[in-house]
N, C-alpha and C. Protein backbone atom coordinates (compact mmCIF):
# COMPACT_ATOMS: atom_id res chain seq x y z
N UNK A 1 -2.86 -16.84 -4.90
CA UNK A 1 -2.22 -15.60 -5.31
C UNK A 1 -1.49 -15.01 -4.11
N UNK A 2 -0.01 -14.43 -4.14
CA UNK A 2 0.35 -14.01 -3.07
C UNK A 2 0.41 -12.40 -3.72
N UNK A 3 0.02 -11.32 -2.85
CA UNK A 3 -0.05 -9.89 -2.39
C UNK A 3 1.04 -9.84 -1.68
N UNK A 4 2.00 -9.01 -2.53
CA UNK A 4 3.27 -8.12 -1.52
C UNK A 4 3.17 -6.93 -1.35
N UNK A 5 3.34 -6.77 0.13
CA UNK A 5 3.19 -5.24 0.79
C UNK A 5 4.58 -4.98 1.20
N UNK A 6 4.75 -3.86 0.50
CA UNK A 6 6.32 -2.87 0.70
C UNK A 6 6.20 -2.20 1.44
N UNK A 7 6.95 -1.34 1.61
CA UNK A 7 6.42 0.27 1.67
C UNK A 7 8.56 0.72 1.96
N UNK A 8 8.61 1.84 2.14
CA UNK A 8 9.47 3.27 1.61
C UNK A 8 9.07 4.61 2.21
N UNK A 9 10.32 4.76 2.59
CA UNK A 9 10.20 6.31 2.59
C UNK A 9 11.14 7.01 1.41
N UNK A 10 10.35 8.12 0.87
CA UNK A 10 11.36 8.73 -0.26
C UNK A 10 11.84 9.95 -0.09
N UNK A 11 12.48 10.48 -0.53
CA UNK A 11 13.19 12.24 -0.30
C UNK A 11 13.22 12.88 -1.76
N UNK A 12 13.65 13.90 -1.81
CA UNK A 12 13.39 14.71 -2.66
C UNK A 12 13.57 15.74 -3.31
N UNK A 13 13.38 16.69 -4.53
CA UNK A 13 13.45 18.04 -3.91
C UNK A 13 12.27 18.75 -4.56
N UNK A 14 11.15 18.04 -4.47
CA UNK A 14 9.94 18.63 -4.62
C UNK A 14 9.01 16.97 -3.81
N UNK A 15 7.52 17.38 -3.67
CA UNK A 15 6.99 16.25 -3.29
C UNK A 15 6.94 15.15 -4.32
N UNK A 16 6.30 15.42 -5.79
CA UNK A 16 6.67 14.42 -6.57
C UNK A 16 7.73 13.65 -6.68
N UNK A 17 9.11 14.15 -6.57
CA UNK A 17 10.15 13.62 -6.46
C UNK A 17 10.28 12.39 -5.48
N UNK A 18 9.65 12.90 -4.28
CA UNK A 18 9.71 12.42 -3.16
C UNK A 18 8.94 11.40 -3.55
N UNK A 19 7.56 11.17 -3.75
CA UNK A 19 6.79 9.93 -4.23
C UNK A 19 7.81 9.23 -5.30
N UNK A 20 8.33 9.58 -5.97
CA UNK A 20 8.93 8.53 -7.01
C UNK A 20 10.19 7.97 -6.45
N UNK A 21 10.71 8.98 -5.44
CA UNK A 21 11.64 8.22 -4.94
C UNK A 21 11.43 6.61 -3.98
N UNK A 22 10.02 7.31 -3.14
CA UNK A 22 9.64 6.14 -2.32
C UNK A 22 9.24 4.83 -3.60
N UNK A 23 8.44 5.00 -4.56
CA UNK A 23 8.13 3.82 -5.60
C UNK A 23 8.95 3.50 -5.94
N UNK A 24 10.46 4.16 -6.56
CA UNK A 24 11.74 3.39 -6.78
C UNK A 24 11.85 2.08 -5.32
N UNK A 25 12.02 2.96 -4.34
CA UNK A 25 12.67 2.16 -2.69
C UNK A 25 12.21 0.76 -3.07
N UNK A 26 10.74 1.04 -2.82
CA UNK A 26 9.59 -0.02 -2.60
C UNK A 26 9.39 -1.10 -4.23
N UNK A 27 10.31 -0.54 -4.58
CA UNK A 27 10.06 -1.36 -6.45
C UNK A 27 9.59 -1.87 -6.98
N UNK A 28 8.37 -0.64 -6.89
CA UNK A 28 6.70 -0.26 -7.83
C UNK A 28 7.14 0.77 -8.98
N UNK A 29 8.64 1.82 -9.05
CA UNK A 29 8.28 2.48 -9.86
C UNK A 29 7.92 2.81 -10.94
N UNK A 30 8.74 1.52 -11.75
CA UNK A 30 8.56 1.45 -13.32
C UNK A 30 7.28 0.87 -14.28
N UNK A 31 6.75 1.03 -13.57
CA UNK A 31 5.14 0.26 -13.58
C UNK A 31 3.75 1.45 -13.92
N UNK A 32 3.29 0.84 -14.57
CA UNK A 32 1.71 1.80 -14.46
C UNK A 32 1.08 1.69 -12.93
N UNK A 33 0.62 2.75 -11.88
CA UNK A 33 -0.11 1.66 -11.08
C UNK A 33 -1.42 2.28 -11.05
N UNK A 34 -2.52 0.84 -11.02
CA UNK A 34 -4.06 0.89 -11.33
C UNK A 34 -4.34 0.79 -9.70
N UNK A 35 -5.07 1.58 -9.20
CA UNK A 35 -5.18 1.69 -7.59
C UNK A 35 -6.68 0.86 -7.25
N UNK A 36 -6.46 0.07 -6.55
CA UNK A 36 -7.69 -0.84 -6.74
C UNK A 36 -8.42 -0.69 -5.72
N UNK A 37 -9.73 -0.75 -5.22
CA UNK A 37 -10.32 -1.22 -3.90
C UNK A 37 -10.22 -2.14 -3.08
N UNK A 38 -10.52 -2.09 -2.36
CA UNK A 38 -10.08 -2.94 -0.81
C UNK A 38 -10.24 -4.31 -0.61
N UNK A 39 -10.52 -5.54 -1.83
CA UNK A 39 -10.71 -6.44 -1.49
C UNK A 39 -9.91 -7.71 -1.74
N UNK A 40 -9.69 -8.31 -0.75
CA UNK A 40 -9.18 -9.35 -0.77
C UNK A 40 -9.58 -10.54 -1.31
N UNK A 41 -9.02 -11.15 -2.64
CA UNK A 41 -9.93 -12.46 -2.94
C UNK A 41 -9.60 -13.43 -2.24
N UNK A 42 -10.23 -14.42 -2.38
CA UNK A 42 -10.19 -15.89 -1.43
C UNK A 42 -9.11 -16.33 -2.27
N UNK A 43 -8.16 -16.96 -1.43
CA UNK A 43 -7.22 -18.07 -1.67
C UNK A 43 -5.91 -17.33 -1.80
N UNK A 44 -5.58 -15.97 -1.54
CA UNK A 44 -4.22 -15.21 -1.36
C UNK A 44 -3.63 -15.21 0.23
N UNK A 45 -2.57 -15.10 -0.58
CA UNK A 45 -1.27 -14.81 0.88
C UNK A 45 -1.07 -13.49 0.71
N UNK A 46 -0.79 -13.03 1.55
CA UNK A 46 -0.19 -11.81 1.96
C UNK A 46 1.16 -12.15 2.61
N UNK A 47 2.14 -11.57 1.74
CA UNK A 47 3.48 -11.50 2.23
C UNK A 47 4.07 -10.04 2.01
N UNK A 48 4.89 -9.83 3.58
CA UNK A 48 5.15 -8.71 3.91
C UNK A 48 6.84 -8.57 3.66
N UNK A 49 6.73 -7.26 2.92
CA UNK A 49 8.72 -7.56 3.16
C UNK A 49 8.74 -5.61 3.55
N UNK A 50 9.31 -6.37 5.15
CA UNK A 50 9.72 -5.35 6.08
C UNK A 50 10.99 -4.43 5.50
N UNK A 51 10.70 -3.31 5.31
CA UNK A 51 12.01 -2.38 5.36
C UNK A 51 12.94 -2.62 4.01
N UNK A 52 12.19 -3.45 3.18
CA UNK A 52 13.12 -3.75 2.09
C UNK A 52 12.15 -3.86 0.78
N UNK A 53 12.82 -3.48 -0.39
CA UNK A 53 12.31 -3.44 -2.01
C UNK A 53 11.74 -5.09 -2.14
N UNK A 54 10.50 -5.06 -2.69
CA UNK A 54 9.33 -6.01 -3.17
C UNK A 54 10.40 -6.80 -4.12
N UNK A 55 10.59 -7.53 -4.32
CA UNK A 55 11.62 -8.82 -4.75
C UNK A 55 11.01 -8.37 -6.21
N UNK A 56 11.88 -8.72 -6.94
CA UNK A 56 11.34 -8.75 -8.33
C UNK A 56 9.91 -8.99 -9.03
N UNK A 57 9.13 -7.97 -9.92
CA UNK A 57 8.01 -8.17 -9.97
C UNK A 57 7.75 -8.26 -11.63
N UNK A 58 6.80 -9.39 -12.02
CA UNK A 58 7.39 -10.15 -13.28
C UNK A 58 6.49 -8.56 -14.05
N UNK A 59 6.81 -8.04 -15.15
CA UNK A 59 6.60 -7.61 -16.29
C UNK A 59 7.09 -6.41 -16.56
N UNK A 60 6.97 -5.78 -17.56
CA UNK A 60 7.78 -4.40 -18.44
C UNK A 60 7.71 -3.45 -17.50
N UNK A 61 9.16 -2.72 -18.23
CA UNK A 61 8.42 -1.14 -18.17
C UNK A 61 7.28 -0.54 -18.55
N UNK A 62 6.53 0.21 -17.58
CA UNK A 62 5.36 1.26 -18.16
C UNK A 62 3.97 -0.41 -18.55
N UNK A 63 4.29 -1.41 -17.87
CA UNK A 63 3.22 -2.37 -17.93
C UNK A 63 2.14 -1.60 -16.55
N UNK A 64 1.08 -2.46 -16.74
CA UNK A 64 -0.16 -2.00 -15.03
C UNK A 64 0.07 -3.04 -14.13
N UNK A 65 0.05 -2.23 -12.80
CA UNK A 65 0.60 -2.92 -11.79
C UNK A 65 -0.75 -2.72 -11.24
N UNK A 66 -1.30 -3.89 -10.49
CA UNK A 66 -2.35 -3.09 -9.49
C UNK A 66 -2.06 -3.55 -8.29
N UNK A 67 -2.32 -2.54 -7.45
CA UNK A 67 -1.96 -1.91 -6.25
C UNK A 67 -3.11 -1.44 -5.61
N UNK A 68 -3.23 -1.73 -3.88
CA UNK A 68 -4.06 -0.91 -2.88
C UNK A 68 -2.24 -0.27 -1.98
N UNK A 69 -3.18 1.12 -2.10
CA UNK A 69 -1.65 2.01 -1.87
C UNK A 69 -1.99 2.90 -0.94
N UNK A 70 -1.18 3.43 0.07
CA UNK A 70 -1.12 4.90 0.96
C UNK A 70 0.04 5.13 0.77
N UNK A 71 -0.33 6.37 0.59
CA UNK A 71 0.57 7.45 0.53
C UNK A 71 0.68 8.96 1.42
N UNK A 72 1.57 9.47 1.64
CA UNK A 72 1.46 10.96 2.12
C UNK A 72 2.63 11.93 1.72
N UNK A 73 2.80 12.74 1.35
CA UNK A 73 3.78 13.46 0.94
C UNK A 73 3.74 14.85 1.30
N UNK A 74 4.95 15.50 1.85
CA UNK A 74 4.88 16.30 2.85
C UNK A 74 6.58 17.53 2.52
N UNK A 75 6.13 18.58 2.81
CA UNK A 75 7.15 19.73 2.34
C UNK A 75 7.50 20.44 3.20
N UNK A 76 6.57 20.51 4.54
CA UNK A 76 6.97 21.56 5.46
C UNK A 76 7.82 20.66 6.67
N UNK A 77 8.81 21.40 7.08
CA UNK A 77 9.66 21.21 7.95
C UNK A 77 9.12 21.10 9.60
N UNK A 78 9.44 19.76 10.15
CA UNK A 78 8.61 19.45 11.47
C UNK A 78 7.35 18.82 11.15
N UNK A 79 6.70 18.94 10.14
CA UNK A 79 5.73 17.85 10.10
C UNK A 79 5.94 16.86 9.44
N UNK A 80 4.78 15.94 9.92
CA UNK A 80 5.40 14.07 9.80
C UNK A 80 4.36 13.44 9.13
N UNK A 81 4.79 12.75 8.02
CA UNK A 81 4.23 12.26 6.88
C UNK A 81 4.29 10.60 7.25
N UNK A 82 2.65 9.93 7.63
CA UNK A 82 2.73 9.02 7.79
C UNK A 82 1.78 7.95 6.63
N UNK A 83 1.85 6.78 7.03
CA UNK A 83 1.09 5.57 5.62
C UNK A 83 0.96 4.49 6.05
N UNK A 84 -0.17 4.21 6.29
CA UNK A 84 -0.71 2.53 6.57
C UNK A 84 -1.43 2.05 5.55
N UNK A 85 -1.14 0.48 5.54
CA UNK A 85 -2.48 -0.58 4.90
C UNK A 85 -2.71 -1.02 6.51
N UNK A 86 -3.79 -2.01 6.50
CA UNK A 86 -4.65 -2.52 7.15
C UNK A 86 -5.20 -3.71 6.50
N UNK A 87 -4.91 -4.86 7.25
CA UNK A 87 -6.15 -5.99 6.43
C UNK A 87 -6.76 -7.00 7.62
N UNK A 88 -7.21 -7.82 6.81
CA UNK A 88 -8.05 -8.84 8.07
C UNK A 88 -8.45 -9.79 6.78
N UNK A 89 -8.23 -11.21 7.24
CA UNK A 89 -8.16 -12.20 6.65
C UNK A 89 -9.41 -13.53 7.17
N UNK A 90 -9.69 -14.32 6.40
CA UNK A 90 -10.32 -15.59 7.40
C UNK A 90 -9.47 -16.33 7.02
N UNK A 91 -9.19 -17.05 7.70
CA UNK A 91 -7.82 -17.63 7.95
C UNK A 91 -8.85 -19.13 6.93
N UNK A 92 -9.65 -19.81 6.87
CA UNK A 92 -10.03 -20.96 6.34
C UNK A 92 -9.68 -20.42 4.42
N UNK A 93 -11.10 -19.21 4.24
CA UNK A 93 -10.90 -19.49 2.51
C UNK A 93 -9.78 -18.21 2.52
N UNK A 94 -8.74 -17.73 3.37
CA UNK A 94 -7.94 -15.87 2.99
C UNK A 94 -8.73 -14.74 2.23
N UNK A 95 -10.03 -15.12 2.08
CA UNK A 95 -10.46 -13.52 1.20
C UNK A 95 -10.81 -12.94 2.67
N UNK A 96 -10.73 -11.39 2.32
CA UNK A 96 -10.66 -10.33 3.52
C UNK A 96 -11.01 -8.98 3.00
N UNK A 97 -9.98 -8.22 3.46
CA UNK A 97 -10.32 -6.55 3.31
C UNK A 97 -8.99 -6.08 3.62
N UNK A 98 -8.80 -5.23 2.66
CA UNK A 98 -7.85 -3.88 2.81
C UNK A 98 -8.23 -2.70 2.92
N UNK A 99 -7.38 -1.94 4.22
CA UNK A 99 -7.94 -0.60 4.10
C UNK A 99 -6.60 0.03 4.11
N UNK A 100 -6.57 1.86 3.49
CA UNK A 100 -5.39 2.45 3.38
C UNK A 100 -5.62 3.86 3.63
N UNK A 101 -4.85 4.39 4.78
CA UNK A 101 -5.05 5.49 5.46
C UNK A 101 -3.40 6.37 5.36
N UNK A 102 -3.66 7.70 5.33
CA UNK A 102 -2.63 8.67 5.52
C UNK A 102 -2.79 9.50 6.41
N UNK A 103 -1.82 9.89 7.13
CA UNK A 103 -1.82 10.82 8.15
C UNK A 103 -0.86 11.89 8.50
N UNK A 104 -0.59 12.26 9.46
CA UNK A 104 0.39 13.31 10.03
C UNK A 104 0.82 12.88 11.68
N UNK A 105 0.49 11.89 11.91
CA UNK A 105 0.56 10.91 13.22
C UNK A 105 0.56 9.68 13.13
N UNK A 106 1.66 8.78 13.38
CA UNK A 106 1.47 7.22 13.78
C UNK A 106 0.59 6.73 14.34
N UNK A 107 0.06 7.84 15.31
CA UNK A 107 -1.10 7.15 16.00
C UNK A 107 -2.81 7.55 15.29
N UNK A 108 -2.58 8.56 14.72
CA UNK A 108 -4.01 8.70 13.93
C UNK A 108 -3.74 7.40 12.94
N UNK A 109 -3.03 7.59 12.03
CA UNK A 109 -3.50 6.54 10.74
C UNK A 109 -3.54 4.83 11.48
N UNK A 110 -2.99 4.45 12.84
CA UNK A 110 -3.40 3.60 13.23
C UNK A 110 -4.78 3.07 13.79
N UNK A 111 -4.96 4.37 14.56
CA UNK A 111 -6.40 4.44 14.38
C UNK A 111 -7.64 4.51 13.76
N UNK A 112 -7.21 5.02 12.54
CA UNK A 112 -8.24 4.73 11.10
C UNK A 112 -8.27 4.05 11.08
N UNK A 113 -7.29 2.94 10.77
CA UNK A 113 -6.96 1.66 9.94
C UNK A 113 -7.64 0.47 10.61
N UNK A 114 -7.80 0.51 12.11
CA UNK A 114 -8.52 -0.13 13.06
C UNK A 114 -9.96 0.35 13.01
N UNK A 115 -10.58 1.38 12.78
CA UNK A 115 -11.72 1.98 13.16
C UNK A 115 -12.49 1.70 11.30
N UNK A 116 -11.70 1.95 10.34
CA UNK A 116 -12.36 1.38 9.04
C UNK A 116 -12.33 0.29 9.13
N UNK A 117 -11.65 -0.80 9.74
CA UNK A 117 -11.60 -2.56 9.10
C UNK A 117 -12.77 -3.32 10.33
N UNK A 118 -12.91 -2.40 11.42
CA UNK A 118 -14.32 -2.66 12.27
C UNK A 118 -15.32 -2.41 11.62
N UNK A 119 -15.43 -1.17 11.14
CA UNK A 119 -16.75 -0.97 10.34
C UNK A 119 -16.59 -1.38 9.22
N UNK A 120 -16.09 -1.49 8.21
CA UNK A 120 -15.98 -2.40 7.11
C UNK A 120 -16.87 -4.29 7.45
N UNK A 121 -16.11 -4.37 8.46
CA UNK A 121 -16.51 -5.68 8.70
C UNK A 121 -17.76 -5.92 9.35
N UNK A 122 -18.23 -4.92 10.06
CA UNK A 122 -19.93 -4.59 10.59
C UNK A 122 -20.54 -4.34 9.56
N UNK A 123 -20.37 -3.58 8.50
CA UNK A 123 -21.48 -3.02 7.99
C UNK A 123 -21.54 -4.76 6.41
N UNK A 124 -21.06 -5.86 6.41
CA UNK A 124 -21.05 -6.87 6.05
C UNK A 124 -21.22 -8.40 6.82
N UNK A 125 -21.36 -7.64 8.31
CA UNK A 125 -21.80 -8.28 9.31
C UNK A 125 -20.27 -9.45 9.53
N UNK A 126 -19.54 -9.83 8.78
CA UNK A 126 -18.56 -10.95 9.17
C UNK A 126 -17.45 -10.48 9.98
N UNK A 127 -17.15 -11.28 10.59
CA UNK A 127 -15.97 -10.98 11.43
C UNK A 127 -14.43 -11.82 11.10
N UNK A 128 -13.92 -10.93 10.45
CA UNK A 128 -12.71 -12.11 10.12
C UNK A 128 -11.35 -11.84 11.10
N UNK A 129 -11.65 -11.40 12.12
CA UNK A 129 -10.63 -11.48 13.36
C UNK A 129 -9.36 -10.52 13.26
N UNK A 130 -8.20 -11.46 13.68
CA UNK A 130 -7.08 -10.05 13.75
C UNK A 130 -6.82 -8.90 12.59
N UNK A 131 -6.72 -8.06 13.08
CA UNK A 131 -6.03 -7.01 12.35
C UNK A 131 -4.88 -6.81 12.07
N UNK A 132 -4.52 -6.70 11.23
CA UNK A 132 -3.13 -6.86 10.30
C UNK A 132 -2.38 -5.40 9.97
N UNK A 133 -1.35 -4.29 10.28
CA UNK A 133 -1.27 -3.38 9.71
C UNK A 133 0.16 -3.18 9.45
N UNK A 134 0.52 -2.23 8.27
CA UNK A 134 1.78 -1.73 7.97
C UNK A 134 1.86 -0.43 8.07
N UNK A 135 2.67 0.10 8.65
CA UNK A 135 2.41 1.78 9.14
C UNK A 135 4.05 2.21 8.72
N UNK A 136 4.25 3.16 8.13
CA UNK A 136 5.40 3.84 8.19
C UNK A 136 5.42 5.13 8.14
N UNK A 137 6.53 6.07 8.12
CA UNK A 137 6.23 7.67 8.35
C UNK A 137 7.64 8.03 8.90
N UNK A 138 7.87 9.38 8.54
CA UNK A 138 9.06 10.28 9.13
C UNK A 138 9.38 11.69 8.70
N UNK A 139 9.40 12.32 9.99
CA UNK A 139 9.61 13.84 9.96
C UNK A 139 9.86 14.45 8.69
N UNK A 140 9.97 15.49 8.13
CA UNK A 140 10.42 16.40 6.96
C UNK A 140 10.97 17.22 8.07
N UNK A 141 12.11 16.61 7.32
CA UNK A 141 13.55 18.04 7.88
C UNK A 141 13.33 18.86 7.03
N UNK A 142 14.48 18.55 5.98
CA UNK A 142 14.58 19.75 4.84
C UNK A 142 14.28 19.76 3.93
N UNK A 143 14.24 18.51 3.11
CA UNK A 143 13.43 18.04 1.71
C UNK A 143 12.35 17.64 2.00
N UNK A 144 11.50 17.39 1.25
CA UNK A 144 10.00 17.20 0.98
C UNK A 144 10.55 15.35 1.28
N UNK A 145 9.23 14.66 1.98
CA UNK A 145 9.12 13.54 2.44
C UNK A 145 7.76 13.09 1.77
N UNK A 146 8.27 11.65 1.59
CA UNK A 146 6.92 10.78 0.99
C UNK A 146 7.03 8.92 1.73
N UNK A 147 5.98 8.81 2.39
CA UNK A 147 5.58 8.11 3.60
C UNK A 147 4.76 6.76 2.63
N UNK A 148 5.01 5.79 2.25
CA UNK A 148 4.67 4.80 1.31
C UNK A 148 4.45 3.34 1.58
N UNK A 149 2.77 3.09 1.91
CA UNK A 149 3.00 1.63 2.24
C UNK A 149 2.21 1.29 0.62
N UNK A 150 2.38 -0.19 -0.10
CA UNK A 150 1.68 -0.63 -1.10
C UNK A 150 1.50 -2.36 -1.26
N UNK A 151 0.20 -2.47 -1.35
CA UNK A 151 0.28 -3.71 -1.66
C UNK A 151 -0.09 -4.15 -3.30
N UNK A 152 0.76 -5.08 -4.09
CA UNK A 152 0.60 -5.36 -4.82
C UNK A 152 0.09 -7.03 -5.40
N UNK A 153 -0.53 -6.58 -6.20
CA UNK A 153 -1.44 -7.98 -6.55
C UNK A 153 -1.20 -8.72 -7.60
N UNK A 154 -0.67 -7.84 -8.50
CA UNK A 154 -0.49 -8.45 -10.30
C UNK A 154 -0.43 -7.59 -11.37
N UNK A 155 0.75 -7.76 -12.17
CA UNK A 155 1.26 -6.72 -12.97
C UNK A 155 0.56 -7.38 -14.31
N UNK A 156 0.28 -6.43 -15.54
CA UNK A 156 -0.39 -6.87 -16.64
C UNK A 156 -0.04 -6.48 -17.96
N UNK A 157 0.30 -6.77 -18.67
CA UNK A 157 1.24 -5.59 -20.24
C UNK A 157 -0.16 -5.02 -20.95
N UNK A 158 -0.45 -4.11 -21.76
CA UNK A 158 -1.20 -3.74 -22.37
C UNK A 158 -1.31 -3.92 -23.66
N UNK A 159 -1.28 -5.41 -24.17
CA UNK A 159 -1.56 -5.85 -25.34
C UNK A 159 -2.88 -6.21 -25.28
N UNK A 160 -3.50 -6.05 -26.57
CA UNK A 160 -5.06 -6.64 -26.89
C UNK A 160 -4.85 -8.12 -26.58
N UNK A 161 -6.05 -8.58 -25.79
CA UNK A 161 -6.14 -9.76 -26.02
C UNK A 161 -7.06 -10.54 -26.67
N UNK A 162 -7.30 -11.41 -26.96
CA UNK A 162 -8.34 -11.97 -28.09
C UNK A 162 -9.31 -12.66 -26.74
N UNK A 163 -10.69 -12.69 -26.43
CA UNK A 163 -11.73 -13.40 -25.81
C UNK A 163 -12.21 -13.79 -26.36
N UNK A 164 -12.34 -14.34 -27.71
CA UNK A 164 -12.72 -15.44 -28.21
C UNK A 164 -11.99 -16.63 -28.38
């Protein structure tokens, strides 16, 4: 399974705006998104697309997307709306951990993101080595700002399905 991590900055003229603008950028918007917990299954890639919209993502409008997401969204002028993921992989089977932090500093949410995927990985005792992160963020001038990293896993339509 490959996981694509976007991320966006959006503008606005309210903060919501601003979030939908960044999910347009990052092209998550037309999607349900189901916000998932932090785990990485065995046997995925993680592919990153720097500074640019998530390549086409197979299913409908208003289908469920699931997603491990940061976000921050921000209105006042001079402060800085920032957004990391975080992961760590074993490079033999790829299952790992995601973590997702928001901030008001590049350097705080980097520091979360390092300080949860240590303890994440202590308090399960394994060590799956480098740390992996996507960080983005930028000032609010005059419109409301929204600071957007997301990783996505697999989109799903909401038809019944039969399990038998």
């Amino acid at each position: 399974m490959n996981i694509n991590i976007g991320s966006a900055i959006g503008t606005g003229p309210t903060k919501l705006a601003a979030f939908d603008s960044a999910l347009n950028a990052a092209g998550v918007a037309n999607f349900n998104l189901i916000k998932l917990s932090s785990v990485i299954p065995e046997k995925s890639n993680i592919v990153i697309y720097n500074n640019q919209h998530i390549p086409k993502i197979d299913g409908k409008w208003g289908d469920r997307l699931y997603v491990v997401m940061a976000e921050t969204r921000v209105d006042t002028p001079n402060v800085e709306a920032w957004a990391g993921i975080g992961w760590v992989q074993d490079k033999k089977t790829r299952k790992g951990l995601f973590v997702e932090h928001e901030g008001n500093s590049e350097e705080a949410v980097r520091r979360d993101i390092t300080q949860s995927l240590e303890a994440l990985m202590a308090t399960r005792n394994i060590d799956f080595g480098e740390i992996n992160m996507k960080v983005v963020g930028r000032v609010c001038t005059y419109h409301p700002v929204c600071a957007l990293v997301v990783a996505v896993y697999k989109s799903d339509d909401w038809s019944c399905k039969n399990n038998s």
